[in-house]
N, C-alpha and C. Protein backbone atom coordinates (compact mmCIF):
# COMPACT_ATOMS: atom_id res chain seq x y z
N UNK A 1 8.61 78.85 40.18
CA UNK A 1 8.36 77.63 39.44
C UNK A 1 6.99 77.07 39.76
N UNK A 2 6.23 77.80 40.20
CA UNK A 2 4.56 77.62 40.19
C UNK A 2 3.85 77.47 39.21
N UNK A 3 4.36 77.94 38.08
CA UNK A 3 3.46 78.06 36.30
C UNK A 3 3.07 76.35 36.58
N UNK A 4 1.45 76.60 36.51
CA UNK A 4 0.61 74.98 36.54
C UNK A 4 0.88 73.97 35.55
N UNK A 5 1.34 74.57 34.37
CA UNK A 5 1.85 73.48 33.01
C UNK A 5 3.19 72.91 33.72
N UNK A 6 3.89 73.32 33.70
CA UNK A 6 5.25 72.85 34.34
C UNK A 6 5.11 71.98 36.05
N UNK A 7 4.65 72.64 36.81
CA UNK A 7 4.17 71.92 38.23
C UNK A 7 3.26 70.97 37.59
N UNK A 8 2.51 70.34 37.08
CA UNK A 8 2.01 69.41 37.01
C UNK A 8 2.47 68.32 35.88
N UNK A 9 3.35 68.76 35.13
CA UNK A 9 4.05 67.72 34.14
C UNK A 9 5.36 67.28 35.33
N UNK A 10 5.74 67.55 36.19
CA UNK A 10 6.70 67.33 37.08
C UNK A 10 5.81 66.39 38.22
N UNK A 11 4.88 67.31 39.10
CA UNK A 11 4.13 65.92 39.44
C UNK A 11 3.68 64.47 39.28
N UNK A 12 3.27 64.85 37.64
CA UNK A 12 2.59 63.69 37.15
C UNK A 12 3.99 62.22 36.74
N UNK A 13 4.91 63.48 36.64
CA UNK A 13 6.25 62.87 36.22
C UNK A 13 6.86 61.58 37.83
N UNK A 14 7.13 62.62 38.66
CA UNK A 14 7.32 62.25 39.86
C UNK A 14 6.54 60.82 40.36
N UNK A 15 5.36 61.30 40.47
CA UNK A 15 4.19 60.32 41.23
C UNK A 15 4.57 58.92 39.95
N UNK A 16 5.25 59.02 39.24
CA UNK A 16 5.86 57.57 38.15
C UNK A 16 7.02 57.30 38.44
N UNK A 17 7.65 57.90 39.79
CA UNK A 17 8.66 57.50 40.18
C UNK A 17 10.44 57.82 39.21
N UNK A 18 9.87 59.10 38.41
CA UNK A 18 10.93 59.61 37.55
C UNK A 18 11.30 61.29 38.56
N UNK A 19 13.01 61.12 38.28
CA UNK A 19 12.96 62.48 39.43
C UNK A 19 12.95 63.88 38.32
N UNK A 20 12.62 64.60 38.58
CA UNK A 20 12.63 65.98 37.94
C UNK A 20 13.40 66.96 39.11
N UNK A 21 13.81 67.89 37.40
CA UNK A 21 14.01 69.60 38.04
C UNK A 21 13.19 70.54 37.47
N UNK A 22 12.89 71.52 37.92
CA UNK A 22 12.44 72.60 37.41
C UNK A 22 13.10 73.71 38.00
N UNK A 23 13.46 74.77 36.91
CA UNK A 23 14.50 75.62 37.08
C UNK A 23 13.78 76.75 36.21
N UNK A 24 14.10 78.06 36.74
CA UNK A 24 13.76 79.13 36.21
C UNK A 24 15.28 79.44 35.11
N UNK A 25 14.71 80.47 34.23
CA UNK A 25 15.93 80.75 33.03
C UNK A 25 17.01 81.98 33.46
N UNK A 26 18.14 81.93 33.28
CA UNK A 26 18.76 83.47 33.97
C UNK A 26 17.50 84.27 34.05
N UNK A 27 18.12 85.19 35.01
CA UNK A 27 17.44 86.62 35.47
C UNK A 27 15.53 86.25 35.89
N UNK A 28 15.59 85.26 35.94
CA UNK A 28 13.62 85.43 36.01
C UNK A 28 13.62 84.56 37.71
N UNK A 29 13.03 85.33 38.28
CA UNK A 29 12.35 84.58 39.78
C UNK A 29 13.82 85.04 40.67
N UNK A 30 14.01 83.89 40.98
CA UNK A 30 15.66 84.50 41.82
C UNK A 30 16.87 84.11 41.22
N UNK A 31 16.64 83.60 39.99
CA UNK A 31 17.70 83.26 39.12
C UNK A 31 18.90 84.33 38.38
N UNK A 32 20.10 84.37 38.57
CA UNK A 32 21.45 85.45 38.47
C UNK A 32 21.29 85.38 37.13
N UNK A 33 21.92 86.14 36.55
CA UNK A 33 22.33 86.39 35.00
C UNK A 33 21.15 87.53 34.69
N UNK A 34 21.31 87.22 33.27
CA UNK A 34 19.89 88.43 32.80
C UNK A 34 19.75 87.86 30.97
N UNK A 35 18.25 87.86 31.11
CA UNK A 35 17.82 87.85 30.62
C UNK A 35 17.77 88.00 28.95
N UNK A 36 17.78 87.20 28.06
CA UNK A 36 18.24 88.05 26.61
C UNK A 36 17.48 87.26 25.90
N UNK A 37 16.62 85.95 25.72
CA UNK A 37 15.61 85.44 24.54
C UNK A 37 16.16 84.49 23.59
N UNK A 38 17.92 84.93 23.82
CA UNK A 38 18.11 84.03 22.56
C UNK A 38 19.18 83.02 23.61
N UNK A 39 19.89 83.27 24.39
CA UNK A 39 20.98 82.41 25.01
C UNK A 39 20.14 81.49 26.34
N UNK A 40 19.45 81.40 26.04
CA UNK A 40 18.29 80.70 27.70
C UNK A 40 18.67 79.07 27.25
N UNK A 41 18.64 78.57 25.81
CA UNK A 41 19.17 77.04 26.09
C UNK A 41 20.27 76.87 26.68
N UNK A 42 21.25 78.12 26.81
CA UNK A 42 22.08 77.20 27.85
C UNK A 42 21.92 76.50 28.95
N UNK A 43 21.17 77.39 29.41
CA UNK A 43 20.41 77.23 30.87
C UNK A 43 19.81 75.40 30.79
N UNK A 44 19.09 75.56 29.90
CA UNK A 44 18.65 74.00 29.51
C UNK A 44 19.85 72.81 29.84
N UNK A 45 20.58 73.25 28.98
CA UNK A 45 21.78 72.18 28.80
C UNK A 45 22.20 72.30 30.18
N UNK A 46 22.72 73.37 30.92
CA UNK A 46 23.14 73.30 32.21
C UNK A 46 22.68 72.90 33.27
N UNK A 47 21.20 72.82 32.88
CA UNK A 47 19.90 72.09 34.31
C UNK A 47 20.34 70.31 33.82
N UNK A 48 20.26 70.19 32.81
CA UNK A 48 20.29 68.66 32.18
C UNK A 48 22.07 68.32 32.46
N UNK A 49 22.80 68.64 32.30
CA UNK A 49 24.11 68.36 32.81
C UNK A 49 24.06 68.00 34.69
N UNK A 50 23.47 68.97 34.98
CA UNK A 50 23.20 68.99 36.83
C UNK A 50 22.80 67.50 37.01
N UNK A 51 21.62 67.37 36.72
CA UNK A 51 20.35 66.16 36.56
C UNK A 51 21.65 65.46 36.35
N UNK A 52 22.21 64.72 35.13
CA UNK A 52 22.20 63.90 35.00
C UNK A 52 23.92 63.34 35.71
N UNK A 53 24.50 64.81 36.06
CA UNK A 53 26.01 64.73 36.90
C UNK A 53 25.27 64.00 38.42
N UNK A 54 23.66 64.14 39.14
CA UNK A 54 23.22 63.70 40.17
C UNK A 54 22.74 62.77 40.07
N UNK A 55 22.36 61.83 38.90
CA UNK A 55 22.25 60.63 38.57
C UNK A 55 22.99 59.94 37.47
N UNK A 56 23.90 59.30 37.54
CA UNK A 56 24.76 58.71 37.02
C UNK A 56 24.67 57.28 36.63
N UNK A 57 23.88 56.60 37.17
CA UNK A 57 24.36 55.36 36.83
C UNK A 57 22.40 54.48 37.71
N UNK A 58 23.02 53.43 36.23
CA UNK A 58 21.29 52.32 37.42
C UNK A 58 21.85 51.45 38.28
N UNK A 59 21.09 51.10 39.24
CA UNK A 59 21.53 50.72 40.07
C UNK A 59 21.84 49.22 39.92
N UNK A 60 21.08 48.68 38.90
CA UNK A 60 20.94 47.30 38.52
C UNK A 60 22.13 46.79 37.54
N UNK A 61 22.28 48.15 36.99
CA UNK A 61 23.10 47.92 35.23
C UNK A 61 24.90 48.26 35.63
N UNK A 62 25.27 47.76 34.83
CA UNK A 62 26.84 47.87 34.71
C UNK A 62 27.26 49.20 34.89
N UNK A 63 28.30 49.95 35.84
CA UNK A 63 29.02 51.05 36.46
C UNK A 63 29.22 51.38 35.39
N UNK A 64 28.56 53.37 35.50
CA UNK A 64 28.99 54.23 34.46
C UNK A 64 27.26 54.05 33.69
N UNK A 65 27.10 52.99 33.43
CA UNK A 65 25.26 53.42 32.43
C UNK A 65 24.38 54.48 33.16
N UNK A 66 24.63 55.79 31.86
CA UNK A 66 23.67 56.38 32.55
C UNK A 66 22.30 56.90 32.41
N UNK A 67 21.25 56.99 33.45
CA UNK A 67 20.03 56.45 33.54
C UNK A 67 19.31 57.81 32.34
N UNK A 68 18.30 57.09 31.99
CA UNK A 68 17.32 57.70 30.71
C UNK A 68 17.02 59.06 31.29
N UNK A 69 17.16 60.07 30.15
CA UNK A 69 16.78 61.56 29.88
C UNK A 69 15.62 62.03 29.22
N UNK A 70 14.71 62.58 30.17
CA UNK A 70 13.67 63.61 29.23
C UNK A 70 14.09 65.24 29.58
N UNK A 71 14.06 65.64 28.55
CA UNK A 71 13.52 66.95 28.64
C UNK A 71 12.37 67.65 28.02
N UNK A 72 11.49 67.81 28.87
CA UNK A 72 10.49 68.97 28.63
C UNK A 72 10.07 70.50 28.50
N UNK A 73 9.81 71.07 27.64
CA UNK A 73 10.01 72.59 28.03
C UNK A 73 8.66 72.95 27.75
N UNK A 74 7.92 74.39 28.33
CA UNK A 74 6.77 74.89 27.96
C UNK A 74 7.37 76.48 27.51
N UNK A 75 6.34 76.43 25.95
CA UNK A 75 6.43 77.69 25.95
C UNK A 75 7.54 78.16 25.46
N UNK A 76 8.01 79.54 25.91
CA UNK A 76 9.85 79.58 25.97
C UNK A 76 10.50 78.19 26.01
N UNK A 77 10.07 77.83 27.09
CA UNK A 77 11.34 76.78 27.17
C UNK A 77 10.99 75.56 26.40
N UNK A 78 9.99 75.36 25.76
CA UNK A 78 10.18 74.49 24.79
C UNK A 78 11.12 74.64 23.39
N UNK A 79 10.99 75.73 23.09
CA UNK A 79 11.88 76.55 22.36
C UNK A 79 13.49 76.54 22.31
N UNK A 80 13.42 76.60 23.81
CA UNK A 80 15.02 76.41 24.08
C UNK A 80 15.29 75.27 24.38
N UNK A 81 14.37 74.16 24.81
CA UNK A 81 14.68 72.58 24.83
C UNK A 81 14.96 71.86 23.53
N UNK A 82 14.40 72.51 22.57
CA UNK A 82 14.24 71.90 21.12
C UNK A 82 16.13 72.40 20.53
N UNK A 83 16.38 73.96 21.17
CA UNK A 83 17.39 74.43 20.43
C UNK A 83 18.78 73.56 20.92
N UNK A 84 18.41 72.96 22.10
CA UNK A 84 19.46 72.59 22.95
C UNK A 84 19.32 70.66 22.83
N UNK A 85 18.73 70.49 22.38
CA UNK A 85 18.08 69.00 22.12
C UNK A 85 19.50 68.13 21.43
N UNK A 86 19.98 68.82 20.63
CA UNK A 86 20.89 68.07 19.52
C UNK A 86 22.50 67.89 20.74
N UNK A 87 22.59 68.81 21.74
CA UNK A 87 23.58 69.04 22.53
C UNK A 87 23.33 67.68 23.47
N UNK A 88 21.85 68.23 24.26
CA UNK A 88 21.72 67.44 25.44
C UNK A 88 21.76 65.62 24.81
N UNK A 89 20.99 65.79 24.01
CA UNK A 89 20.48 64.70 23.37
C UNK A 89 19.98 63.47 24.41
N UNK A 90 18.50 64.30 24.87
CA UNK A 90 17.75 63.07 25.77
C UNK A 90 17.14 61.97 25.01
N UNK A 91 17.06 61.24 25.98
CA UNK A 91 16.26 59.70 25.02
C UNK A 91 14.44 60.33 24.87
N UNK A 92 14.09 61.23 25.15
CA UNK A 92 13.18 61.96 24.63
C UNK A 92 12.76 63.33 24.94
N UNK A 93 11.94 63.91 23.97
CA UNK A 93 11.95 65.63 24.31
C UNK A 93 10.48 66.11 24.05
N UNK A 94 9.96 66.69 25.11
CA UNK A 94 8.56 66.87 25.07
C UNK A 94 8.91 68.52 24.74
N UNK A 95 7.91 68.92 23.85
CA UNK A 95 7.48 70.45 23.34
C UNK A 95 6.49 70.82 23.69
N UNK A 96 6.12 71.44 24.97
CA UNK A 96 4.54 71.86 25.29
C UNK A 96 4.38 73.68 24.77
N UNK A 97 3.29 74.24 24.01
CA UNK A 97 3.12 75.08 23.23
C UNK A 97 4.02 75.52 23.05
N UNK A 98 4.74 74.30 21.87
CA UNK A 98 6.06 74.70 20.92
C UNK A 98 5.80 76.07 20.16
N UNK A 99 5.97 77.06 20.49
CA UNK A 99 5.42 78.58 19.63
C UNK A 99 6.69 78.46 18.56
N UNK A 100 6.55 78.13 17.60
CA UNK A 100 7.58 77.82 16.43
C UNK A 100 7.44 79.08 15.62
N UNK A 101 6.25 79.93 15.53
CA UNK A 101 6.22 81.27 14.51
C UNK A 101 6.25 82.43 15.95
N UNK A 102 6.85 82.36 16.70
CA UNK A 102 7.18 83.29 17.76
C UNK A 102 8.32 84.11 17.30
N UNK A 103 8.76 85.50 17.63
CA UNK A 103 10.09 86.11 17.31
C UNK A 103 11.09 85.81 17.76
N UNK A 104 11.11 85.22 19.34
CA UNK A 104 12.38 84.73 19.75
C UNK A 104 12.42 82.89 19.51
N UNK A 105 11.63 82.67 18.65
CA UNK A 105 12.15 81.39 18.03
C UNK A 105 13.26 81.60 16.68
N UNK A 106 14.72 80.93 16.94
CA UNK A 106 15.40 81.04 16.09
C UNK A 106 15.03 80.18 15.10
N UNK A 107 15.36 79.87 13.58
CA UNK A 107 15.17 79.75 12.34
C UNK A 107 15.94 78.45 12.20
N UNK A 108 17.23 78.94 12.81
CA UNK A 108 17.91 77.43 13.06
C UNK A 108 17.97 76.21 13.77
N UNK A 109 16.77 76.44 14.70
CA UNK A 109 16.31 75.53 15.92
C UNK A 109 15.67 73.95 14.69
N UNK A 110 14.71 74.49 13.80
CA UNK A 110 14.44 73.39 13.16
C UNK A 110 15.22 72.81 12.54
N UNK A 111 16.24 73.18 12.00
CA UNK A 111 16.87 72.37 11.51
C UNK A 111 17.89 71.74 12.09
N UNK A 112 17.90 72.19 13.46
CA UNK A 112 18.93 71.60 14.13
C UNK A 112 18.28 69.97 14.86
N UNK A 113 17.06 70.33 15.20
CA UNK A 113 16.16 69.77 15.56
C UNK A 113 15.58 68.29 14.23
N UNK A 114 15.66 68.63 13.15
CA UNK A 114 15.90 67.94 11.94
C UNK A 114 16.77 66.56 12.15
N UNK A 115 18.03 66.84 13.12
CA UNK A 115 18.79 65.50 13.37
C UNK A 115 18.53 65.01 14.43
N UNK A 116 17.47 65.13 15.12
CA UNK A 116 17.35 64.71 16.89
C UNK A 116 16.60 63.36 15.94
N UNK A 117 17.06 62.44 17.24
CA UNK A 117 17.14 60.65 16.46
C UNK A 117 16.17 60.25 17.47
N UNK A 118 15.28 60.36 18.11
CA UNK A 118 14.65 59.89 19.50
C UNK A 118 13.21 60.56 19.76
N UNK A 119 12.12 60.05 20.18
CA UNK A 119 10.81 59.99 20.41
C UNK A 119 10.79 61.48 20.84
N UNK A 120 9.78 62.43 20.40
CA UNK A 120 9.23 63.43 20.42
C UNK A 120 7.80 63.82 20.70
N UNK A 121 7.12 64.74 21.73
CA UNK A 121 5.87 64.55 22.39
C UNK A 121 5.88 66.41 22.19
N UNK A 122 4.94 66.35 20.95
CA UNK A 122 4.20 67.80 21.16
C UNK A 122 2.80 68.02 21.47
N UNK A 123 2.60 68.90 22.37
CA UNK A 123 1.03 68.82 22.98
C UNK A 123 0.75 70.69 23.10
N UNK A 124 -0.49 70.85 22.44
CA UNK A 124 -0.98 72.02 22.06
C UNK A 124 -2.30 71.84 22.60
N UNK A 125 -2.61 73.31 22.95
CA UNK A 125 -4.36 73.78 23.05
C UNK A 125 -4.60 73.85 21.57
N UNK A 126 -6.13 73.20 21.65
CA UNK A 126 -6.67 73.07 20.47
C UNK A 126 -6.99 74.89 20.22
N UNK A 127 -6.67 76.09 20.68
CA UNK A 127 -7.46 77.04 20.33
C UNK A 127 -6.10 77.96 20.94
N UNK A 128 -4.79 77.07 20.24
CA UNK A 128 -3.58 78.16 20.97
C UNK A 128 -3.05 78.76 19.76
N UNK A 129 -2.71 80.38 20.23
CA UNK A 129 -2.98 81.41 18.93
C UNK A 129 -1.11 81.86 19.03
N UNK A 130 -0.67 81.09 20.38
CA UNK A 130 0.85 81.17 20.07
C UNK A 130 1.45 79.83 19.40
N UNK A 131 0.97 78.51 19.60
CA UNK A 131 1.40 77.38 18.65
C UNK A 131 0.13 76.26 18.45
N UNK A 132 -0.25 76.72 17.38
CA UNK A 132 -1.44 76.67 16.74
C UNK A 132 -1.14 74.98 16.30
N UNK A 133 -1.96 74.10 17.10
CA UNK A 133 -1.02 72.46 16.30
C UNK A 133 -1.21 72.43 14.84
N UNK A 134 -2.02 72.90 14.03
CA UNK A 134 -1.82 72.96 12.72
C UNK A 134 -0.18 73.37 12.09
N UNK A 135 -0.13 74.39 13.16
CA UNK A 135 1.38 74.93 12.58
C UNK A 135 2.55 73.91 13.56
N UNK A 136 2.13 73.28 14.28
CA UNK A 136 3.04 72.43 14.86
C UNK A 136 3.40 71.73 14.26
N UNK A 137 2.34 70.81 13.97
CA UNK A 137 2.32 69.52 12.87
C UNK A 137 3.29 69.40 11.74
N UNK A 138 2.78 70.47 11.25
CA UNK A 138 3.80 70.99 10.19
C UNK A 138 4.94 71.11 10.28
N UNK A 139 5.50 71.99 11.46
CA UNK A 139 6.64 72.19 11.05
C UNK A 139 7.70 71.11 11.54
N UNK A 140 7.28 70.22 12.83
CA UNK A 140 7.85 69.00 13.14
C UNK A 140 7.11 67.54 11.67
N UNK A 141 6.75 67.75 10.98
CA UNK A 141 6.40 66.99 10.26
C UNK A 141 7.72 67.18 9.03
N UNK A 142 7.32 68.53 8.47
CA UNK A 142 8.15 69.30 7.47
C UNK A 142 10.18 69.01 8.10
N UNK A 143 10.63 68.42 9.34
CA UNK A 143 11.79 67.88 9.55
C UNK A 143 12.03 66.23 9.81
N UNK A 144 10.63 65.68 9.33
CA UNK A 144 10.45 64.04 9.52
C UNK A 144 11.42 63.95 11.18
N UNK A 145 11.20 64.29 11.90
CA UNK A 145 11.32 63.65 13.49
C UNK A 145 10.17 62.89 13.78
N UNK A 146 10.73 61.79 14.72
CA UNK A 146 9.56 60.89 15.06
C UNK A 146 8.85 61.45 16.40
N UNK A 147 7.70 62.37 16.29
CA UNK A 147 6.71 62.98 16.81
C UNK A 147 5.70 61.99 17.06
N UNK A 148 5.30 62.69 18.24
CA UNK A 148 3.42 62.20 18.42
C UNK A 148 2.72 63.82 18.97
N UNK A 149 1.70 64.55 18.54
CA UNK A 149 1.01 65.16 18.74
C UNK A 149 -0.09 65.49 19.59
N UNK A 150 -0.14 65.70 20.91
CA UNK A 150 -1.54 65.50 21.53
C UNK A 150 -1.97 67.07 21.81
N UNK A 151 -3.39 66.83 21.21
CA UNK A 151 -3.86 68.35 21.25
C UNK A 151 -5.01 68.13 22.14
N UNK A 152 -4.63 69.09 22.66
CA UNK A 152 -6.11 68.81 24.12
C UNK A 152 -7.01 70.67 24.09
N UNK A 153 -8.27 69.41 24.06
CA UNK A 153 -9.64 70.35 23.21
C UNK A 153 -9.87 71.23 24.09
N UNK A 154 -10.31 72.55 23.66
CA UNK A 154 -10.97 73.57 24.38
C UNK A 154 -10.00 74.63 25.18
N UNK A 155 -9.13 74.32 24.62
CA UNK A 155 -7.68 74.51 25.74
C UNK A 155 -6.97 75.42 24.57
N UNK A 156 -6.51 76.55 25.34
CA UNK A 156 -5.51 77.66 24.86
C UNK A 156 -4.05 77.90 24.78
N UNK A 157 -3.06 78.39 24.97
CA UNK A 157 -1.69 78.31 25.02
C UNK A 157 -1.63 77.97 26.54
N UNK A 158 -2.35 78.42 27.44
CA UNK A 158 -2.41 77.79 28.98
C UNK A 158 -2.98 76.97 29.26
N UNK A 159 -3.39 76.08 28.45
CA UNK A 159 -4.22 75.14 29.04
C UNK A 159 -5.35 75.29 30.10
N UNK A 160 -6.14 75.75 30.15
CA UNK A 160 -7.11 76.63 31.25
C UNK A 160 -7.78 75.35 31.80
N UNK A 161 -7.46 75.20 32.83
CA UNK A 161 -7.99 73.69 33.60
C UNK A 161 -7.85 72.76 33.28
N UNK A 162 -7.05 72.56 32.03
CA UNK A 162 -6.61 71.23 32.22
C UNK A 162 -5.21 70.73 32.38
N UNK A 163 -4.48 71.46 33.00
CA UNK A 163 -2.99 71.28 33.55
C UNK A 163 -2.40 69.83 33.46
N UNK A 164 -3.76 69.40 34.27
CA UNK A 164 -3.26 68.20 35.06
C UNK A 164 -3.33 67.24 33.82
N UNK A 165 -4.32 67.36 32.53
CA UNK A 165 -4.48 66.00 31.74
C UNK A 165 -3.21 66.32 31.14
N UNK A 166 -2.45 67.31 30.95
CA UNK A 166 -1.72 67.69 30.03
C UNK A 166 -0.29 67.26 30.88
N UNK A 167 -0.21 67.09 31.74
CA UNK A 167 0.68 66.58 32.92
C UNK A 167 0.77 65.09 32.66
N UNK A 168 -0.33 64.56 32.91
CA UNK A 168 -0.49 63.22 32.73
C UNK A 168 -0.26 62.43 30.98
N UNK A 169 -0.13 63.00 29.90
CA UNK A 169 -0.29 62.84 28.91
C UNK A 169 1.46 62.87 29.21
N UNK A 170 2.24 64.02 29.49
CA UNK A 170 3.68 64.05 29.44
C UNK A 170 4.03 62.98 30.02
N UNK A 171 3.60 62.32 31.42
CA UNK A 171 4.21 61.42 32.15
C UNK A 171 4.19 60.10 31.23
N UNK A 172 2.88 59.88 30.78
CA UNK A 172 2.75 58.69 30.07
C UNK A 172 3.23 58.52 29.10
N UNK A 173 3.40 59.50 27.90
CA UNK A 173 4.80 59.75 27.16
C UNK A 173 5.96 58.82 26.96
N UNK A 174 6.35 59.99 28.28
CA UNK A 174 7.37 59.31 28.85
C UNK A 174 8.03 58.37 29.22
N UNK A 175 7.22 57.31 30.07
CA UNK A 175 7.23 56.48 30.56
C UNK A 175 7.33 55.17 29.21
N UNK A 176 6.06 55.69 28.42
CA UNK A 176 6.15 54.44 27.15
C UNK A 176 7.26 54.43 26.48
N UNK A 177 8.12 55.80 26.23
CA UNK A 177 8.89 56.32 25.39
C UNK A 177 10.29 55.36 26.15
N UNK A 178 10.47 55.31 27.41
CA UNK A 178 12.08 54.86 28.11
C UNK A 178 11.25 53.72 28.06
């Protein structure tokens, strides 16, 4: 769980006093199961069930309220955050290089994604040839979800040095979004 897009949207997350997980998908790093492209949102839903079975309640608010949900995914796992979005249903869902014309993006993700009711944060390299924000725009436009777009210049599907603004853009998001 070293990938710099993910370690630094969790940092930036953290240092705002929001707790995060980061979790690898079956079969990748030391994670059991195996691997298949299309069943990995479970994994999503099952990290976000964990999270939110370990925080339950505010501390301020009436027993049982339970405390605000983001989920973020990069990449793959934006893919599978988006597919799993309508399940988990966080109070918001960040898409970092949402690759929407990828092969293991299913067909039915958008339209499932079509009924998600809650603030949406897609952020692309201006020069990313796996989710090109032109084609982002579009296709979260083309399901009227309430999106915001941040495309950060000079920057590729990895973001090449700029991790951290792209970290900080998620946190703040975030933060405005709960």
């Amino acid at each position: 769980m070293a990938q710099p897009v993910v370690y630094r949207c969790a940092q930036a997350s953290r240092d705002r006093g929001f707790a995060t997980l980061r979790f690898n998908f079956r079969g990748v790093g030391g994670s059991e199961g195996a691997y298949s492209g299309r069943d990995e949102y479970r994994d999503v839903e099952a990290a976000s069930a964990y999270l939110r079975s370990r925080m339950t309640t505010v501390p301020e608010s009436t027993p049982g309220h339970e405390l605000p949900l983001a989920v973020a995914g990069y990449s793959f796992g934006s893919v599978m955050a988006a597919v799993s979005a309508m399940t988990i249903m966080p109070d918001v869902l960040v898409l970092i290089g949402f690759a929407v014309e990828s092969d293991l993006f299913p067909r039915a993700a958008l339209e499932r994604l079509r009924m998600f009711p809650n603030p949406v944060l897609a952020v692309c390299g201006e020069r990313d040839d796996l989710a090109p924000p032109e084609v982002v725009r579009a296709a979260l436009a083309g399901i009227n979800v309430d999106f915001r777009l941040r495309v950060v210049e000079g920057t590729g599907h990895f973001f090449e040095g700029r991790q951290r603004e792209v970290g900080e853009a998620v946190a703040s998001f975030i933060s405005e979004s709960l």
